[in-house]
N, C-alpha and C. Protein backbone atom coordinates (compact mmCIF):
# COMPACT_ATOMS: atom_id res chain seq x y z
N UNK A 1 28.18 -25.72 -12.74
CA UNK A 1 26.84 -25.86 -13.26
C UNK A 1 25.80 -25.90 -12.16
N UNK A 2 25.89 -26.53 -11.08
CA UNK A 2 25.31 -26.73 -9.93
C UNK A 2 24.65 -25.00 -9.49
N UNK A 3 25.70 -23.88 -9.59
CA UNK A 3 25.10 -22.84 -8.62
C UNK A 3 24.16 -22.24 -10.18
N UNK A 4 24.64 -22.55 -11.22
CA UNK A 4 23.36 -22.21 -12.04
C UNK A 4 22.04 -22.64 -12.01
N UNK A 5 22.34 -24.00 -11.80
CA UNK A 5 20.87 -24.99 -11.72
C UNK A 5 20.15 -24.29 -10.82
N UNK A 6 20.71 -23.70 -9.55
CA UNK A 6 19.88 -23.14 -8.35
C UNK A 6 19.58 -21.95 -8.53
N UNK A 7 19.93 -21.09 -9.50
CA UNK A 7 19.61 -20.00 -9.70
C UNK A 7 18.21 -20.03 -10.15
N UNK A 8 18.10 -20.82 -11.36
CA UNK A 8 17.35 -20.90 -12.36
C UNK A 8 16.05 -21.34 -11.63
N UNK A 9 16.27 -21.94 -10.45
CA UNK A 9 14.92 -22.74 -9.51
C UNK A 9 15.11 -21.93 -8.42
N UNK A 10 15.31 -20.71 -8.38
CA UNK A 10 15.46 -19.81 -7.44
C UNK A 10 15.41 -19.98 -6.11
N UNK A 11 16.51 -20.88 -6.12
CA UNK A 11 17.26 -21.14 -4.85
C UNK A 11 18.29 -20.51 -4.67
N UNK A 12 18.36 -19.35 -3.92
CA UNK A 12 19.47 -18.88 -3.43
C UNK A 12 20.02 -18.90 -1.77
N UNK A 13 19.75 -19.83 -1.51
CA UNK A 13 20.19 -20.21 -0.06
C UNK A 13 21.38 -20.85 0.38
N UNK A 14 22.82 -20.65 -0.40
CA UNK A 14 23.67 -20.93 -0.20
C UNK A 14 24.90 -19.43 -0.60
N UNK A 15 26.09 -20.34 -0.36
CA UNK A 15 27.27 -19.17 -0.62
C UNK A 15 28.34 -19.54 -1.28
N UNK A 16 29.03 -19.17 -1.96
CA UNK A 16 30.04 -19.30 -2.74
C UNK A 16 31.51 -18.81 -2.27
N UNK A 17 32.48 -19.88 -2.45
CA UNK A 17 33.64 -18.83 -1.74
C UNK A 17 34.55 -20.14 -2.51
N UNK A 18 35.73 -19.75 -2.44
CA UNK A 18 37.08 -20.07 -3.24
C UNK A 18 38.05 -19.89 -2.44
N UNK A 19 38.86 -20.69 -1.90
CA UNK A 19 40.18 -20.61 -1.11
C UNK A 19 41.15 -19.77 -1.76
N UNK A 20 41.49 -20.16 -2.94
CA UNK A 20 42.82 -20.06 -3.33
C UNK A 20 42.93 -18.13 -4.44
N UNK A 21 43.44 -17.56 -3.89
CA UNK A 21 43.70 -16.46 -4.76
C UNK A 21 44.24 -16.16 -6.37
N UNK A 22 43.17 -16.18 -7.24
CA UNK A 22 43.20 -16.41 -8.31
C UNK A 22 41.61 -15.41 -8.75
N UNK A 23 41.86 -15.64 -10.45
CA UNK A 23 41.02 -15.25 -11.29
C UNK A 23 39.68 -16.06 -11.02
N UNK A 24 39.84 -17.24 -10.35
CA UNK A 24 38.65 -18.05 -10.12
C UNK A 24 37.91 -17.28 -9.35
N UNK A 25 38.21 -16.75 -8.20
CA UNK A 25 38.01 -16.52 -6.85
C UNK A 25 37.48 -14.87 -7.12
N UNK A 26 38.13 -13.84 -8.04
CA UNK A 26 37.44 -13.62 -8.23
C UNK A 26 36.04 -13.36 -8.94
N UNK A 27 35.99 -14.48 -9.95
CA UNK A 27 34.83 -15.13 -10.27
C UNK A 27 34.15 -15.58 -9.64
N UNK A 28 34.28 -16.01 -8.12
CA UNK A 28 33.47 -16.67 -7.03
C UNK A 28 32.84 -15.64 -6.81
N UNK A 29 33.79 -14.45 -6.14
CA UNK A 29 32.98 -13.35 -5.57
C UNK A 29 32.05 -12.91 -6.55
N UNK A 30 32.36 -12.53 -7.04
CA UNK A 30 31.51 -11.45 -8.32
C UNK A 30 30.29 -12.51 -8.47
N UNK A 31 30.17 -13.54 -8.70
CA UNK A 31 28.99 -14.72 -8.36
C UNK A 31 28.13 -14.14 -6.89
N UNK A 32 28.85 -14.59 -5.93
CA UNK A 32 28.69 -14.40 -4.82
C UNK A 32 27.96 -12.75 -4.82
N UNK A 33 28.26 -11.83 -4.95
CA UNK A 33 27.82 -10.54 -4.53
C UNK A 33 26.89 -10.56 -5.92
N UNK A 34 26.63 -11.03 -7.01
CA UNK A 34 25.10 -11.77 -7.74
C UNK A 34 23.72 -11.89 -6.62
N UNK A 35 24.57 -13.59 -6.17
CA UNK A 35 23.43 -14.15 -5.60
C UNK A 35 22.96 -13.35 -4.34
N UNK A 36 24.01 -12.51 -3.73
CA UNK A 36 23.47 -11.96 -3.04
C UNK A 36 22.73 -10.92 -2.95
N UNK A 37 22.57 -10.23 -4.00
CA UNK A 37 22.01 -8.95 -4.58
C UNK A 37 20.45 -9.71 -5.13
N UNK A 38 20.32 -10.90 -5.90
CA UNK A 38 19.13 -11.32 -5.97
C UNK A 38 18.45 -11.95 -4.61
N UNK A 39 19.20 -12.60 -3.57
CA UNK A 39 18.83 -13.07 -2.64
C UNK A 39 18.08 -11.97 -1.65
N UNK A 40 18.49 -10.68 -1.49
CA UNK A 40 17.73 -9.26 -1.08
C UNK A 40 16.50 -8.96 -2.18
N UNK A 41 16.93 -8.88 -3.28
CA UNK A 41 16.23 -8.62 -3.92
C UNK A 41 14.72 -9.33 -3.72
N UNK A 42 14.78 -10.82 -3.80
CA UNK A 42 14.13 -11.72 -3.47
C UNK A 42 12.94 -11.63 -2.29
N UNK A 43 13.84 -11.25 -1.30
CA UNK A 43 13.23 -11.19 0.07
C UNK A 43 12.23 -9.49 -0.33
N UNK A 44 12.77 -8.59 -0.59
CA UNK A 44 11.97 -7.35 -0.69
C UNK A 44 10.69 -8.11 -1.16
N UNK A 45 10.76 -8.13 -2.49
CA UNK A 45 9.69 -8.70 -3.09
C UNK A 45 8.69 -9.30 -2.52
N UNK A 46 9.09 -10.31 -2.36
CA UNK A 46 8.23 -11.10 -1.05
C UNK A 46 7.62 -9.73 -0.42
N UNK A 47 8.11 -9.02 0.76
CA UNK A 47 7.87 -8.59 1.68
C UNK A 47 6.69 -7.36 1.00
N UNK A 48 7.24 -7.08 -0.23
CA UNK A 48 6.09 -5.93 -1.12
C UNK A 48 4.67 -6.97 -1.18
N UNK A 49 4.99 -7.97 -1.39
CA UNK A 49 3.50 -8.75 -2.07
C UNK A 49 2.92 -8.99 -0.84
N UNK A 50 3.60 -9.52 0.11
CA UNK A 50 2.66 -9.39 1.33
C UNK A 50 1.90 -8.04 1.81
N UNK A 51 2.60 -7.46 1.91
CA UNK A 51 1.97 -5.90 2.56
C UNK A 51 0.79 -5.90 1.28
N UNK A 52 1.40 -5.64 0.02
CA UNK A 52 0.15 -5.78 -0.91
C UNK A 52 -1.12 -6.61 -0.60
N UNK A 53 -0.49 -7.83 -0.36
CA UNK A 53 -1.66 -8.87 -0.06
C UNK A 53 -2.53 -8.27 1.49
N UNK A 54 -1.72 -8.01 2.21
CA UNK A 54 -2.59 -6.93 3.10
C UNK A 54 -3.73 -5.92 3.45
N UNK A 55 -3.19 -5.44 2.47
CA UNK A 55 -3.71 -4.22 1.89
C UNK A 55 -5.21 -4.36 1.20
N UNK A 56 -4.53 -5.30 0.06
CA UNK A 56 -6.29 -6.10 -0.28
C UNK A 56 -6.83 -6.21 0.15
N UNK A 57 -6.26 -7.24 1.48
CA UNK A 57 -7.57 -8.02 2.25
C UNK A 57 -8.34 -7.00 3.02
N UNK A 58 -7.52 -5.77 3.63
CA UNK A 58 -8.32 -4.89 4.33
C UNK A 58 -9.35 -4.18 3.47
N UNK A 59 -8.82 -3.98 2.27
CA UNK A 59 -10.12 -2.95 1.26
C UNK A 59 -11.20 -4.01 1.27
N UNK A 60 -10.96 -5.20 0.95
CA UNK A 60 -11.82 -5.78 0.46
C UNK A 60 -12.99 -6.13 1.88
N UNK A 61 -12.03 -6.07 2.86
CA UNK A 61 -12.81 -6.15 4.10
C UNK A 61 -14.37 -4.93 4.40
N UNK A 62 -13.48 -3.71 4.05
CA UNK A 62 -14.06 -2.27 4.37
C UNK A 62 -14.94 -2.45 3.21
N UNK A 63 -15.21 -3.10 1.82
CA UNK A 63 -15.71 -3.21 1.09
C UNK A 63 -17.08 -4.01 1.17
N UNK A 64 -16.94 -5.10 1.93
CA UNK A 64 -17.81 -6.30 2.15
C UNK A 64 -19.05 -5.76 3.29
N UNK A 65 -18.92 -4.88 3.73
CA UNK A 65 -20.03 -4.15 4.86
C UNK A 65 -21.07 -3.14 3.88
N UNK A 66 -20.54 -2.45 3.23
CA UNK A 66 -21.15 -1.18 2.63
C UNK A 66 -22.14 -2.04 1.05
N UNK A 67 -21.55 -3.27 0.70
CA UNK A 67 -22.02 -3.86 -0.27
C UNK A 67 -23.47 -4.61 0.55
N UNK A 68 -23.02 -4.89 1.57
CA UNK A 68 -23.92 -6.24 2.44
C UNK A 68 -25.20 -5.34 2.39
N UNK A 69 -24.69 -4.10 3.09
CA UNK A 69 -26.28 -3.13 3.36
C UNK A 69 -26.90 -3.12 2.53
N UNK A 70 -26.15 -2.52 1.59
CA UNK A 70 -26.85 -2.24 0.03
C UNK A 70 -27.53 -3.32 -0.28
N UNK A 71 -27.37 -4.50 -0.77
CA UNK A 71 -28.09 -5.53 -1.02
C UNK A 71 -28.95 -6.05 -0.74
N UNK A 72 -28.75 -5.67 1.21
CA UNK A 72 -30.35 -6.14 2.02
C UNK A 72 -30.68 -5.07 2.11
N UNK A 73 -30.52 -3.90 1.99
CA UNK A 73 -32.25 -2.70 1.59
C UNK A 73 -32.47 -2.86 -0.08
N UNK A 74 -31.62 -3.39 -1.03
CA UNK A 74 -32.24 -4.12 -2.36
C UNK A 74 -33.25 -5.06 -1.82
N UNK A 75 -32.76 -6.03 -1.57
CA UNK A 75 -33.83 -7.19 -0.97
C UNK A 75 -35.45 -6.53 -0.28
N UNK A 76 -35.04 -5.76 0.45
CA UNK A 76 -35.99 -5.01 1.39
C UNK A 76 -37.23 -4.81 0.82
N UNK A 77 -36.30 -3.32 -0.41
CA UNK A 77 -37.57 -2.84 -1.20
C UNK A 77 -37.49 -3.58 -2.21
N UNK A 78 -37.42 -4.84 -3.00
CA UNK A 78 -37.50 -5.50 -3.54
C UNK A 78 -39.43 -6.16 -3.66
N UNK A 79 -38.69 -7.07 -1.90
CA UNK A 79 -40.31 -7.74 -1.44
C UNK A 79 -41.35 -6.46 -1.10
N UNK A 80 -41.19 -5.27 -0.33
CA UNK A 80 -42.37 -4.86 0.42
C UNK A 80 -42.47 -3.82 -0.67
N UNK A 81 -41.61 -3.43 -1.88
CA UNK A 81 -42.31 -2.69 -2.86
C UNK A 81 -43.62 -3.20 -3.93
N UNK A 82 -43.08 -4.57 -3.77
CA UNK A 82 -44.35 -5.50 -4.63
C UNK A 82 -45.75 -5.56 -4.23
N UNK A 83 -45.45 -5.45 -2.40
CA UNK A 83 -46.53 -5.42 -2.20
C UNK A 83 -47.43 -4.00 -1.35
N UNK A 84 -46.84 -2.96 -2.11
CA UNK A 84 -47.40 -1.50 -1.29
C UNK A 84 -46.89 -1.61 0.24
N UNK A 85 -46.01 -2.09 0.52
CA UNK A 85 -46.03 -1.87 2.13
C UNK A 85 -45.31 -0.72 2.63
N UNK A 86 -44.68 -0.32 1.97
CA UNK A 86 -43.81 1.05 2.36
C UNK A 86 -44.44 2.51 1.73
N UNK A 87 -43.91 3.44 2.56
CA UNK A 87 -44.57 4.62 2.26
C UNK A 87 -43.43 5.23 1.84
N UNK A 88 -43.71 6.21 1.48
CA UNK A 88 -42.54 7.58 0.67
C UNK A 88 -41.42 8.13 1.98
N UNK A 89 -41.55 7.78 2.96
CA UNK A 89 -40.63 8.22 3.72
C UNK A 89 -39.89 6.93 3.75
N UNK A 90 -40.18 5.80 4.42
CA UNK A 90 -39.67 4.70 4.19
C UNK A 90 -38.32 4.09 3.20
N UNK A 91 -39.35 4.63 1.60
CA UNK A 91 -38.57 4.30 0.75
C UNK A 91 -37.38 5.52 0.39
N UNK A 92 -37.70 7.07 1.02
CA UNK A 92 -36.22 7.75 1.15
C UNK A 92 -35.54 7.53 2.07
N UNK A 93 -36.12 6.92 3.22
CA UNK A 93 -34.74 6.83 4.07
C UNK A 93 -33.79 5.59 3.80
N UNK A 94 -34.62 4.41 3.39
CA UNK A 94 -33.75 3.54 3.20
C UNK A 94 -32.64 3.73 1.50
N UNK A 95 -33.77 4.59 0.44
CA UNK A 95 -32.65 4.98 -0.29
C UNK A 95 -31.18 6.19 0.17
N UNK A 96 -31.77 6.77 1.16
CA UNK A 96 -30.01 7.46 1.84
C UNK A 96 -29.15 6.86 2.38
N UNK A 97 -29.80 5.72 3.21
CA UNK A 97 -28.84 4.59 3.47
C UNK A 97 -28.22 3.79 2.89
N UNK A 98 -28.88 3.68 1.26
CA UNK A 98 -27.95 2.54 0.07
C UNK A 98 -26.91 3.82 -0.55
N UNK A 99 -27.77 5.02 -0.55
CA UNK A 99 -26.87 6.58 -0.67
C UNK A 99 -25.27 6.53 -0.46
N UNK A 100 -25.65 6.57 0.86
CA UNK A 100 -24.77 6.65 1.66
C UNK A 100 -23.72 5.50 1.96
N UNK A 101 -23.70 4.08 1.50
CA UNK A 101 -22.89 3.18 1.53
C UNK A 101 -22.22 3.04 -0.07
N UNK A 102 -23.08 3.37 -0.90
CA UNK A 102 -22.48 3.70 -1.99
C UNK A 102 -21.49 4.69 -1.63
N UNK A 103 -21.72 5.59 -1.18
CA UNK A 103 -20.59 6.76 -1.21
C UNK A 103 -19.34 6.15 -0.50
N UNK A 104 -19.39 5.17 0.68
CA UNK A 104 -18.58 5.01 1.02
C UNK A 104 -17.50 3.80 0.20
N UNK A 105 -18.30 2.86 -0.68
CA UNK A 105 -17.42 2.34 -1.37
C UNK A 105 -16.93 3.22 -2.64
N UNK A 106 -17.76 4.38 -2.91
CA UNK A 106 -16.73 5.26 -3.68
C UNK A 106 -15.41 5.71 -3.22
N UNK A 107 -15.37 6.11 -1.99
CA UNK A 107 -14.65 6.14 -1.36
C UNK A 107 -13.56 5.08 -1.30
N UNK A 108 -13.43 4.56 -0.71
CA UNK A 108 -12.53 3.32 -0.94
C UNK A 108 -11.93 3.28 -2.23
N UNK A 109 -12.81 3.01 -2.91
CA UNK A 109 -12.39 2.57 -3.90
C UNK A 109 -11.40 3.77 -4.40
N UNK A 110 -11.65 5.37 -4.56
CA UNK A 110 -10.80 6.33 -4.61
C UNK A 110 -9.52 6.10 -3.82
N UNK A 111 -9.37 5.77 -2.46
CA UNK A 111 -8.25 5.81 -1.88
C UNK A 111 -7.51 3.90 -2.14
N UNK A 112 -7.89 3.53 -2.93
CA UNK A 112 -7.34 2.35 -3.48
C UNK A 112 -6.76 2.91 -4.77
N UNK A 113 -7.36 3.96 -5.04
CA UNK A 113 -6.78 4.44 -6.65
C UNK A 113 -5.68 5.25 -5.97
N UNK A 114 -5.54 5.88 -5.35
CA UNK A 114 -4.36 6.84 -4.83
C UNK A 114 -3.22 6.32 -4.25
N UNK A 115 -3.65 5.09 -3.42
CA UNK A 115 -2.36 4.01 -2.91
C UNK A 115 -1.87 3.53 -3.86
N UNK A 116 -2.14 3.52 -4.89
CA UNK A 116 -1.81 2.50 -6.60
C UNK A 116 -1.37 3.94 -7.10
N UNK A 117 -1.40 4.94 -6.98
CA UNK A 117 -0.95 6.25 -7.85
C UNK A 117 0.69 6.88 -7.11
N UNK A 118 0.21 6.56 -5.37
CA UNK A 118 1.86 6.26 -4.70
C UNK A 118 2.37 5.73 -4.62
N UNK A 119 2.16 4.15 -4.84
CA UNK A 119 3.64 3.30 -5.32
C UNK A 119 3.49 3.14 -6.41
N UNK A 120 2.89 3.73 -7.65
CA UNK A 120 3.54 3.79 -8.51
C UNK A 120 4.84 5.16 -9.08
N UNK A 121 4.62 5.84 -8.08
CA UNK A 121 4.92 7.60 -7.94
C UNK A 121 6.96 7.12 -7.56
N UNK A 122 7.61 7.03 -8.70
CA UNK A 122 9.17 7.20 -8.46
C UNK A 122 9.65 7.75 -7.41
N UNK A 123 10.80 7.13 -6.25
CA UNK A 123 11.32 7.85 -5.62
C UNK A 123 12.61 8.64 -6.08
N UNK A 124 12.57 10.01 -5.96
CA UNK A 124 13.69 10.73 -6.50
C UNK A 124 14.88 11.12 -5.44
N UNK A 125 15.45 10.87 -5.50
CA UNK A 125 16.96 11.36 -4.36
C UNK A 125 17.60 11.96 -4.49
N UNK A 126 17.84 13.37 -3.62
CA UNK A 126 18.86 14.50 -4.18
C UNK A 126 19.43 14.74 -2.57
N UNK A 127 20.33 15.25 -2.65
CA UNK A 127 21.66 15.54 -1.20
C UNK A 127 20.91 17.11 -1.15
N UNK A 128 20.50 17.52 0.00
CA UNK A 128 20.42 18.59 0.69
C UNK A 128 20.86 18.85 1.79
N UNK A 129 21.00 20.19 1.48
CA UNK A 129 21.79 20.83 3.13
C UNK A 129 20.60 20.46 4.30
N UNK A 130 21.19 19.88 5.44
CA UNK A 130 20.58 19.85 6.77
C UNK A 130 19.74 21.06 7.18
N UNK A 131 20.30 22.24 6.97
CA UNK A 131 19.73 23.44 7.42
C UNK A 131 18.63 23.78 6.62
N UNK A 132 18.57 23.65 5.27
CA UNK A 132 17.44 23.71 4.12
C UNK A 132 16.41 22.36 4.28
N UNK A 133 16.69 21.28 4.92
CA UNK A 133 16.18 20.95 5.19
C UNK A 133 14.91 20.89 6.06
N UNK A 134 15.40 21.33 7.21
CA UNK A 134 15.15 21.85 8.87
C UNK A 134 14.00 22.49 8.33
N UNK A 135 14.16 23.88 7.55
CA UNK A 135 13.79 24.91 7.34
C UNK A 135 12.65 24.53 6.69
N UNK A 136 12.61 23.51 5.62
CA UNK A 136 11.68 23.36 4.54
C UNK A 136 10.59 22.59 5.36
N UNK A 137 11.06 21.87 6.86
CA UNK A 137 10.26 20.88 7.24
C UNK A 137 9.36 21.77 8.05
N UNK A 138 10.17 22.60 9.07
CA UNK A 138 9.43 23.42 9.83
C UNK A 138 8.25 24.53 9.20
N UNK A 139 8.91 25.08 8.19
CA UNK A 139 7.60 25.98 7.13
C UNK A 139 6.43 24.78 6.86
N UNK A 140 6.48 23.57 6.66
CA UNK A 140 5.64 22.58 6.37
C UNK A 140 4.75 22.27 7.92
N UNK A 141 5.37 21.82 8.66
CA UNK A 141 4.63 21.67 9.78
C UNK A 141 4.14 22.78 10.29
N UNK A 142 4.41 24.19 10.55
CA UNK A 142 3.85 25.49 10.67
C UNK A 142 2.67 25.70 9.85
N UNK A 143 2.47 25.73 8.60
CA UNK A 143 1.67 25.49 7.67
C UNK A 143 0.43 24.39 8.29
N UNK A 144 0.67 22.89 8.57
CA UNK A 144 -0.61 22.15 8.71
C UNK A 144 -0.52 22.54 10.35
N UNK A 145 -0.40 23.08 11.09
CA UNK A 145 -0.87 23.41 12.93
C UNK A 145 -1.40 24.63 12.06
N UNK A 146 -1.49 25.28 11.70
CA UNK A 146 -2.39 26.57 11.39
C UNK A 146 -3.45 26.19 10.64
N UNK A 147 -3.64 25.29 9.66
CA UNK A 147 -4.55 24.85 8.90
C UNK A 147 -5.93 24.37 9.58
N UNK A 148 -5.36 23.69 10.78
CA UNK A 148 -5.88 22.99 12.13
C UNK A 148 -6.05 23.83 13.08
N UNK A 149 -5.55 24.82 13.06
CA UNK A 149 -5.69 25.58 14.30
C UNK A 149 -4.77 25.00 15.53
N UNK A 150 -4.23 24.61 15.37
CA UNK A 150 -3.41 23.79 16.81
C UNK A 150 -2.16 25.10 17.22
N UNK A 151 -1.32 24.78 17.96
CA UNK A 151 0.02 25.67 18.52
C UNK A 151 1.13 24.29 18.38
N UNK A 152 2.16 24.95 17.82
CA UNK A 152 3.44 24.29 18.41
C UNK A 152 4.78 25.41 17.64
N UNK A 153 5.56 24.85 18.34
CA UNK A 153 6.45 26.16 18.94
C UNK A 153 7.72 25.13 19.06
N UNK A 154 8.85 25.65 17.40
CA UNK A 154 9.89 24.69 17.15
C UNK A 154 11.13 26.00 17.84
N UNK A 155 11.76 25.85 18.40
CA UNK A 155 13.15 26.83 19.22
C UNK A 155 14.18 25.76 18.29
N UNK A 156 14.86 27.32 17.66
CA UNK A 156 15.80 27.04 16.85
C UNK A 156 16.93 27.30 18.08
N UNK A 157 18.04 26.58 17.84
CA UNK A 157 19.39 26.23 18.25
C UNK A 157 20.53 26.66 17.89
């Protein structure tokens, strides 16, 4: 009952083992290669929510600049529109600059939608030949150095 209790409070920081060769034992194992399959399991997880939690904090970082501007040229032309102080150039340049930080939290915010569209995107696994491999990688990298204009030069073996 004990290695249940710890399951259930997801404690898996122990091990299970059985001396004696019997049906018990292998009931230990088969336990045993359980807890250990949730105990990985466990740790991934973790390790996904962090990087996630990462991830946040940086958008939200790249987020917190482009909002700030915006708000103080709101503020800006807020006060000196009340009182005629700005002229028509004034008030377009500082609207290309709220323009333009808008665009960049569009931005963001798009490549926050696309990081959320690749891990949600299944990984599929199929056995290929090495050589079809090679082949499929090199047509790929040939492809983006030309796209770019760059040189590189793969010598087959």
């Amino acid at each position: 009952m004990l290695i249940v209790q710890k399951n259930a409070e997801n404690n898996l920081d122990f091990k299970i083992s059985y001396p004696i060769e019997d049906e018990m034992r292998l009931l230990c194992n088969s336990i045993e290669k359980m807890r250990n399959a949730l105990y990985q399991n466990n740790i991934q997880m973790w390790r996904m929510t962090e990087e996630q939690k990462e991830v946040n904090s940086a958008f939200s970082h790249d987020l917190r600049t482009p909002i700030t501007v915006i708000k103080g040229y709101l503020d800006y032309l807020d006060t000196y529109l009340k009182h005629d102080y700005l002229d028509k150039e004034e008030i377009n340049n500082t609207l290309t600059i709220m323009s333009k930080n808008i665009n960049r939290v569009e931005s963001y915010v798009e490549m926050m939608n696309t990081i959320q569209k690749l891990e949600d995107t299944p990984i599929i696994r199929e056995k290929i030949q090495l050589t079809d491999f090679i082949e499929l990688f090199t047509t790929n990298i040939q492809n983006l150095v030309n796209q770019h204009n760059k040189y590189i030069y793969i010598e087959k073996s």
